[in-house]
N, C-alpha and C. Protein backbone atom coordinates (compact mmCIF):
# COMPACT_ATOMS: atom_id res chain seq x y z
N UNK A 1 0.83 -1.19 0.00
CA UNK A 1 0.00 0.00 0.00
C UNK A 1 0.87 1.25 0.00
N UNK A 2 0.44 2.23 -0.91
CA UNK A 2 0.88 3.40 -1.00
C UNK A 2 0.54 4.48 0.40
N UNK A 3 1.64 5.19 0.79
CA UNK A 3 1.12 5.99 1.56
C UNK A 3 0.70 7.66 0.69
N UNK A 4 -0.29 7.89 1.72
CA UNK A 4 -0.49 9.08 0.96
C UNK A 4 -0.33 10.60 1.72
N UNK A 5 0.12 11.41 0.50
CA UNK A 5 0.23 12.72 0.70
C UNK A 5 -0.15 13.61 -0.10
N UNK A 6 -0.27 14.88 0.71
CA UNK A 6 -0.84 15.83 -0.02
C UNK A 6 0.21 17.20 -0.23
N UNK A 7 -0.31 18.31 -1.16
CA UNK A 7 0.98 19.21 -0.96
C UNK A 7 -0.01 20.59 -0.12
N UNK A 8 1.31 20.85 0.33
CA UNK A 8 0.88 22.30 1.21
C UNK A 8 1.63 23.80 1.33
N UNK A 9 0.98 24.40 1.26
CA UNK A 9 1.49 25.70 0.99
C UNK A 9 2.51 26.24 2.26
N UNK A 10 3.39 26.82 2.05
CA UNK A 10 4.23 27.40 3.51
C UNK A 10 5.16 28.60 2.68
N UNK A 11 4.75 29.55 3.72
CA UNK A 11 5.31 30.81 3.16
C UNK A 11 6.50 31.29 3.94
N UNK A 12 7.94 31.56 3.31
CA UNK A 12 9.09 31.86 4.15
C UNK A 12 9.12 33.17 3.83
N UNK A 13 8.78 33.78 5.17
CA UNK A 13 8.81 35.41 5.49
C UNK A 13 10.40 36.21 5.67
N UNK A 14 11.32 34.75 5.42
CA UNK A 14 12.54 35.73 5.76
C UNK A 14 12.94 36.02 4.02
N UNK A 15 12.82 35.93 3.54
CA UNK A 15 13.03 36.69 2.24
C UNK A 15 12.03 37.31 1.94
N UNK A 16 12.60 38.41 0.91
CA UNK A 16 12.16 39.93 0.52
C UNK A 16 11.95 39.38 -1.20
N UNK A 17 10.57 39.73 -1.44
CA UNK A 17 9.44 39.69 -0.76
C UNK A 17 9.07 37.73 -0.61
N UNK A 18 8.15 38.06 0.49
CA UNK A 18 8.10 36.81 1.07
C UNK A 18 7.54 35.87 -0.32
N UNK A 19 7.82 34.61 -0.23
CA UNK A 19 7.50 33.58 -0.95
C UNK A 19 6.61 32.59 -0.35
N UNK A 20 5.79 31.56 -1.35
CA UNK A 20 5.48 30.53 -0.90
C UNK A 20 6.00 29.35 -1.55
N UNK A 21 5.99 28.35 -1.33
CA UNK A 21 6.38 26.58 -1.81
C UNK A 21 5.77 25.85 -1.20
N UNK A 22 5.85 25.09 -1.96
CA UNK A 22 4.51 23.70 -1.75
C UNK A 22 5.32 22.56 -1.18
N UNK A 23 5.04 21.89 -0.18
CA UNK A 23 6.05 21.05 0.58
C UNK A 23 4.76 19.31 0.26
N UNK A 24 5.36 18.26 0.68
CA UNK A 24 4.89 17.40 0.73
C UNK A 24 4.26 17.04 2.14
N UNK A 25 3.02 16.57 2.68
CA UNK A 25 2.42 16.72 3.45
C UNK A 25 1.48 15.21 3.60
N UNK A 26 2.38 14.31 4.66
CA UNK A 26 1.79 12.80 4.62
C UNK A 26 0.29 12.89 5.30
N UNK A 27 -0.89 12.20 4.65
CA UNK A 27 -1.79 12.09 5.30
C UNK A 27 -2.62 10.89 6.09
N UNK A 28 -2.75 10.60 6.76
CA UNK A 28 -2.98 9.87 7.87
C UNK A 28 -4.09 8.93 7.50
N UNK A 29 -4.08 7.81 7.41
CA UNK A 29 -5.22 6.53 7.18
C UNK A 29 -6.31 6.48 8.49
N UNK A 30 -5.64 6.99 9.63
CA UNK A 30 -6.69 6.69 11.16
C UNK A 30 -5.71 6.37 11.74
N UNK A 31 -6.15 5.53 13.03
CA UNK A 31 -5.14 5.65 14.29
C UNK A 31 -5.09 3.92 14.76
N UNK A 32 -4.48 3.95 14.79
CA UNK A 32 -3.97 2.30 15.75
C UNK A 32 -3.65 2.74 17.07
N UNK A 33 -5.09 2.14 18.10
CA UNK A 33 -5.10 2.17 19.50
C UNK A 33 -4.28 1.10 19.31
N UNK A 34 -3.87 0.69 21.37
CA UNK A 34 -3.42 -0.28 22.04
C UNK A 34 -4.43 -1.33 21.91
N UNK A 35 -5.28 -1.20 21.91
CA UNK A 35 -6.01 -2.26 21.51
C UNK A 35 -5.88 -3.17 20.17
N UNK A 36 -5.80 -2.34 19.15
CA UNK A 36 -5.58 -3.01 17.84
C UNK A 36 -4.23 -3.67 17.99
N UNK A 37 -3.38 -2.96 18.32
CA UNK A 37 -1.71 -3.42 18.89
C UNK A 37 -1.80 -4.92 19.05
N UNK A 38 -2.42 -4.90 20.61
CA UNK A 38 -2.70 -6.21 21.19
C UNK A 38 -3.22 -7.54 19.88
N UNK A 39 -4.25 -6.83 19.44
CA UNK A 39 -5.00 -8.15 18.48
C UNK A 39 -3.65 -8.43 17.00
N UNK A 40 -3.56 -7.56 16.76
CA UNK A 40 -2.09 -7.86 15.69
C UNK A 40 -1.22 -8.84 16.45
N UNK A 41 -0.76 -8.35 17.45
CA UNK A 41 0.26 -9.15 18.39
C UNK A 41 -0.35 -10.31 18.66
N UNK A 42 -1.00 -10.45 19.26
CA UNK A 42 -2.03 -12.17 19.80
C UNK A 42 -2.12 -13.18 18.34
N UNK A 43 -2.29 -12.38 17.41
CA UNK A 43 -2.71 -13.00 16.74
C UNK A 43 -1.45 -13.37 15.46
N UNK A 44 -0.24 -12.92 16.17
CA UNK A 44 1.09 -13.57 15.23
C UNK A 44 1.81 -14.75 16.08
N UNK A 45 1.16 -14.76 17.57
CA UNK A 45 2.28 -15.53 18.43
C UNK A 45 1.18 -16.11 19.49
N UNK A 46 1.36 -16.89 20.14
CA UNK A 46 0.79 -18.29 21.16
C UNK A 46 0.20 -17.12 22.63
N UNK A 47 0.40 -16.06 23.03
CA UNK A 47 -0.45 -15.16 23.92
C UNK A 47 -1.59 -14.41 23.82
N UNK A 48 -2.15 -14.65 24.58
CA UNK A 48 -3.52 -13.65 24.08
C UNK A 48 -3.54 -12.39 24.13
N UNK A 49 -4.60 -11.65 23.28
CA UNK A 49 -4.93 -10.21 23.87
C UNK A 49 -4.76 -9.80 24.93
N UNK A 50 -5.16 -9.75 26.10
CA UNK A 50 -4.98 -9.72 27.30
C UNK A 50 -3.71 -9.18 27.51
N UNK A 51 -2.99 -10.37 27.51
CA UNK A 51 -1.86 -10.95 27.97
C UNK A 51 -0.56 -9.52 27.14
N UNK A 52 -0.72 -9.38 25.93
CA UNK A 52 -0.52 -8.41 24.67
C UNK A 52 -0.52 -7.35 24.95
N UNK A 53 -1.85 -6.89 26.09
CA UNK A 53 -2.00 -5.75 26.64
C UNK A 53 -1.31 -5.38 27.47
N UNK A 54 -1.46 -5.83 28.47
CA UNK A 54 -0.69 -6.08 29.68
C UNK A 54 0.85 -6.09 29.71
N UNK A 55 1.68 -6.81 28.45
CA UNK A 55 2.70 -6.22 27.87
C UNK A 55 3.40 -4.57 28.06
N UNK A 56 2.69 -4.45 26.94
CA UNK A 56 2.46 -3.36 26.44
C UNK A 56 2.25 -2.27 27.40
N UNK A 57 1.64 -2.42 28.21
CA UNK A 57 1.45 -1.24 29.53
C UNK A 57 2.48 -1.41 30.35
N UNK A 58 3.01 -2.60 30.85
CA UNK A 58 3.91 -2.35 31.43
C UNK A 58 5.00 -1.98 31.24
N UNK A 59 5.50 -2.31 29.66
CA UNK A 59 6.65 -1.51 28.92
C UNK A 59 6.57 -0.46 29.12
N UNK A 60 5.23 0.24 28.33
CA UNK A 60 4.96 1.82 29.11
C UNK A 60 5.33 2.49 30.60
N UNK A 61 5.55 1.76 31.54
CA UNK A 61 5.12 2.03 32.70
C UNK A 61 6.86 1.62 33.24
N UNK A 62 7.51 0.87 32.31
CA UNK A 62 9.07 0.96 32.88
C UNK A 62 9.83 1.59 31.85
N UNK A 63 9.37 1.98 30.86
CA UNK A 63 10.09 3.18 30.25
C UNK A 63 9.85 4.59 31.04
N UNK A 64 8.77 4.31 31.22
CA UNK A 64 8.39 5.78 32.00
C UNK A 64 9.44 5.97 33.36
N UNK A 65 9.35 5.28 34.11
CA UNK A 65 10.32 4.73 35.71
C UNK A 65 11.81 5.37 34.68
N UNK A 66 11.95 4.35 34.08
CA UNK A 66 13.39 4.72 33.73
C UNK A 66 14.12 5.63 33.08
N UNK A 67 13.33 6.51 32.78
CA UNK A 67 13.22 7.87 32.02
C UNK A 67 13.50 8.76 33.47
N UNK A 68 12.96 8.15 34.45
CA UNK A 68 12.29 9.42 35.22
C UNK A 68 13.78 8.90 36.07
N UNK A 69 14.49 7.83 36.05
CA UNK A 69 15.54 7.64 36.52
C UNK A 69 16.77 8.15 36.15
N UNK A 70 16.27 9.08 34.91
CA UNK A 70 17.76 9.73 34.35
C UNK A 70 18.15 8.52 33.45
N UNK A 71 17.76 7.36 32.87
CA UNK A 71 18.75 7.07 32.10
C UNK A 71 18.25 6.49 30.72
N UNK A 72 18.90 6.23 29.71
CA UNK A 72 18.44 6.09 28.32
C UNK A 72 17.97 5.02 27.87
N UNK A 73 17.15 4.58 27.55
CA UNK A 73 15.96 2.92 27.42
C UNK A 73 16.21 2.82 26.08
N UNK A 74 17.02 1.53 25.94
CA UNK A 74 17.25 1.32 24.50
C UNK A 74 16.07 0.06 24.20
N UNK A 75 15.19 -0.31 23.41
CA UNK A 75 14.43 -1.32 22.69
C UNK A 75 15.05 -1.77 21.81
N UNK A 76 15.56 -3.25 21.89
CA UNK A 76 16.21 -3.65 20.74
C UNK A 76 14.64 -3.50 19.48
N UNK A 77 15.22 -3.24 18.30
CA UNK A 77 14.10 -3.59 16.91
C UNK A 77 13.14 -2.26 17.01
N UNK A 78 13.33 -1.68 18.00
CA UNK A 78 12.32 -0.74 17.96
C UNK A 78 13.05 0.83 18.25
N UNK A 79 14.30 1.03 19.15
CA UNK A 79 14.51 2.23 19.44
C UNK A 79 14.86 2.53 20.57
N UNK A 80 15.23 3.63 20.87
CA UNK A 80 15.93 4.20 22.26
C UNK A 80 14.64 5.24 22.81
N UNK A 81 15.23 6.08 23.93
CA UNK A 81 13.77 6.76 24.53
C UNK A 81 14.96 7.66 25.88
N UNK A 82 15.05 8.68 25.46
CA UNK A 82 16.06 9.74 26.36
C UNK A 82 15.19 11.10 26.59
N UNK A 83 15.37 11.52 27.68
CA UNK A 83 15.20 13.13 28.79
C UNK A 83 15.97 13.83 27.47
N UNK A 84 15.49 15.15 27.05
CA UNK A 84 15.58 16.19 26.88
C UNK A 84 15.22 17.78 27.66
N UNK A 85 15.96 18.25 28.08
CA UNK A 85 15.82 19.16 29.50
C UNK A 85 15.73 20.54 28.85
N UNK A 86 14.79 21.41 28.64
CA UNK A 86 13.99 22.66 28.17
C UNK A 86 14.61 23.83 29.00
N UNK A 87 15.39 24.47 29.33
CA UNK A 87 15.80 25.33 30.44
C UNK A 87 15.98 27.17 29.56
N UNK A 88 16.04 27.50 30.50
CA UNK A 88 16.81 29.18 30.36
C UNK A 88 18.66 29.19 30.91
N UNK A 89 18.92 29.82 29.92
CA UNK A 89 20.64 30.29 30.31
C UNK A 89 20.62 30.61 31.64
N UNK A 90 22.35 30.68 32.23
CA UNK A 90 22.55 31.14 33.42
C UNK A 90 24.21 32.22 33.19
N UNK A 91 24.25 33.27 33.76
CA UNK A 91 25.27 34.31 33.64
C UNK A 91 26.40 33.21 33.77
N UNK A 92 26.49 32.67 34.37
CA UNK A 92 27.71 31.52 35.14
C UNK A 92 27.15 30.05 35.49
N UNK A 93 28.26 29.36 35.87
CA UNK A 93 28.01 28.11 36.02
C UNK A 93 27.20 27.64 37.29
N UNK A 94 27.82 28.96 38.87
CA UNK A 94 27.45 28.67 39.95
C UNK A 94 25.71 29.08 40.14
N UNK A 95 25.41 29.96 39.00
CA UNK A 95 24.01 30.25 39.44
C UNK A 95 22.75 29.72 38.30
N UNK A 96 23.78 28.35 37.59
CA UNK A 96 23.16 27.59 37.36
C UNK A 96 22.38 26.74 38.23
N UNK A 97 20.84 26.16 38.22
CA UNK A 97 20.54 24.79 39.22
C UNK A 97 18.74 24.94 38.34
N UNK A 98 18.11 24.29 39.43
CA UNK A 98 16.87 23.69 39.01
C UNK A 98 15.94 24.34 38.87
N UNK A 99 15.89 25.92 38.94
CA UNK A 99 15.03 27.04 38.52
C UNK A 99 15.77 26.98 37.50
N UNK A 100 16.46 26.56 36.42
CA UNK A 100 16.73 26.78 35.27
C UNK A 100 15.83 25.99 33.89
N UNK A 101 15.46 25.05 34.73
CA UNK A 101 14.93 23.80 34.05
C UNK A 101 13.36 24.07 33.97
N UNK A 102 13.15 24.09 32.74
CA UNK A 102 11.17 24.74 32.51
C UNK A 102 10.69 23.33 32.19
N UNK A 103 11.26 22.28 31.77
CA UNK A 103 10.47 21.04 31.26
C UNK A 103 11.67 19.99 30.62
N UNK A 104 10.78 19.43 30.43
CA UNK A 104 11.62 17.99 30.12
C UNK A 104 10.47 17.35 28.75
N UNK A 105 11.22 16.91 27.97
CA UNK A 105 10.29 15.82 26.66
C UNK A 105 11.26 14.94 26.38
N UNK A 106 10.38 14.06 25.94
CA UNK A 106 10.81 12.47 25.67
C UNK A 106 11.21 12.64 24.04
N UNK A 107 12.48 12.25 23.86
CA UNK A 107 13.36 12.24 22.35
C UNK A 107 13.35 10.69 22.50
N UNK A 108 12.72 9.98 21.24
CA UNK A 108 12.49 8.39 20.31
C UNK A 108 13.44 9.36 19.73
N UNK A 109 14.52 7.90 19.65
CA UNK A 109 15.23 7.31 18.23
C UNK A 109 14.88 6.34 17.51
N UNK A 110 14.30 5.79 16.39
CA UNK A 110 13.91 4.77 16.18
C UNK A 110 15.27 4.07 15.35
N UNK A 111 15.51 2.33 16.00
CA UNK A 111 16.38 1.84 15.43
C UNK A 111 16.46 1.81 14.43
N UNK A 112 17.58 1.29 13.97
CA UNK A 112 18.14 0.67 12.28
C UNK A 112 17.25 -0.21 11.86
N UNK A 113 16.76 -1.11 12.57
CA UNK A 113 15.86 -2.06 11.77
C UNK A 113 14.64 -1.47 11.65
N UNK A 114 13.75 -0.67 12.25
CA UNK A 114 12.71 0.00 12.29
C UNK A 114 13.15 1.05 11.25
N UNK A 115 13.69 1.77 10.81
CA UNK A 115 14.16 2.18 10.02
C UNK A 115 13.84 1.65 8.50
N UNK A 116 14.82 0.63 8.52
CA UNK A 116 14.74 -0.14 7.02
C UNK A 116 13.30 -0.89 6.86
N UNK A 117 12.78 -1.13 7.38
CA UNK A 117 10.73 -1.39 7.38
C UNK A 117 10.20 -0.42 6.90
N UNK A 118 10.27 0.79 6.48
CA UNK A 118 9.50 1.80 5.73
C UNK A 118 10.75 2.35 4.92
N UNK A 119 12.06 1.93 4.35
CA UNK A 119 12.50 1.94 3.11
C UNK A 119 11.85 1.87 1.41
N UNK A 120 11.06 0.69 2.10
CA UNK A 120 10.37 0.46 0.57
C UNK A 120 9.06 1.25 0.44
N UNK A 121 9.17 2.35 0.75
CA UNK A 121 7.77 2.75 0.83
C UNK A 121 7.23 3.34 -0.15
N UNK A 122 5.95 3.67 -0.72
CA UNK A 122 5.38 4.02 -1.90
C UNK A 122 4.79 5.03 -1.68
N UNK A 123 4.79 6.16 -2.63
CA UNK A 123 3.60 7.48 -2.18
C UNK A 123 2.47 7.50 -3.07
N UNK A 124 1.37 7.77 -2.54
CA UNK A 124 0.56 8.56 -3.62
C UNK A 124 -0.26 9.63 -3.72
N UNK A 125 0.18 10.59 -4.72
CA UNK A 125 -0.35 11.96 -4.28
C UNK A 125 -1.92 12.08 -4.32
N UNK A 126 -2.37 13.01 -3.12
CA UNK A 126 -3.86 13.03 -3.56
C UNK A 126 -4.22 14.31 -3.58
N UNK A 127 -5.10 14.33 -4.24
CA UNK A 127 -5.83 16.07 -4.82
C UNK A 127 -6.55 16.63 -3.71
C-alpha cells in the first residue's frame, strides 16, 4: 500500500518579498489504539490479547520509571527513549541549578531495523 500525501502551501517570510512553496504533506489513514496493537500481536504468536495488553502497559510504565531515573531505554528492533531538559541560560556556572529547568520531553530514536521497514515505501499523491 501506498502511503499518501498531499501538498501544502508554507510561506518563508525571511526573504524579501516573502514567498510561498509547496512542501509534501503525509496524510494519515486513522489511528492504531493499544487495543488493535494487542490483536495484531495475539494473533502472530501463542499469547492472548490480554496478555498483549498487559505487555504493552507495562513496557509503558518501565520506560516511563526509567526515564524518570535519568537514564536512556534502548528497545532492541524498535529504538531508544532519552530526557531532553527545556531550560533558560545562566550568567555563570554557579548560578546555574533547578530554577533553570522549565520542562523535560521524551526524544524516540527509532532503530536501524525500524528504520529499514518503511525503506520500501510508496507514495501517492492526492488532490
Amino acid at each position: 500500500m501506498a502511503v499518501q500525501f498531499k501538498m501544502v502551501p508554507k510561506q518563508n517570510n525571511l526573504v524579501s518579498p516573502p514567498e510561498v512553496k509547496f512542501y509534501p504533506c503525509c496524510v494519515s489513514k486513522g489511528i492504531v489504539t493499544l487495543d488493535d496493537l494487542a490483536k495484531v500481536i495475539s494473533s502472530r504468536c501463542t499469547i492472548s490479547k490480554a496478555d498483549c495488553y498487559g505487555v504493552i502497559i507495562a513496557l509503558s510504565d518501565a520506560i516511563g520509571e526509567a526515564l524518570s531515573d535519568g537514564k536512556i531505554v534502548k528497545v532492541q528492533n524498535l529504538g531508544s527513549f532519552q530526557l531532553n531538559l527545556l531550560g533558560t541560560a545562566a550568567e555563570d556556572i554557579e548560578a546555574l541549578g533547578k530554577s533553570n529547568i522549565k520542562s523535560a520531553k521524551i526524544v524516540y530514536r527509532p532503530s536501524i531495523d525500524l528504520k529499514k521497514k518503511i525503506n520500501g515505501i510508496t507514495y501517492k499523491r492526492i488532490r
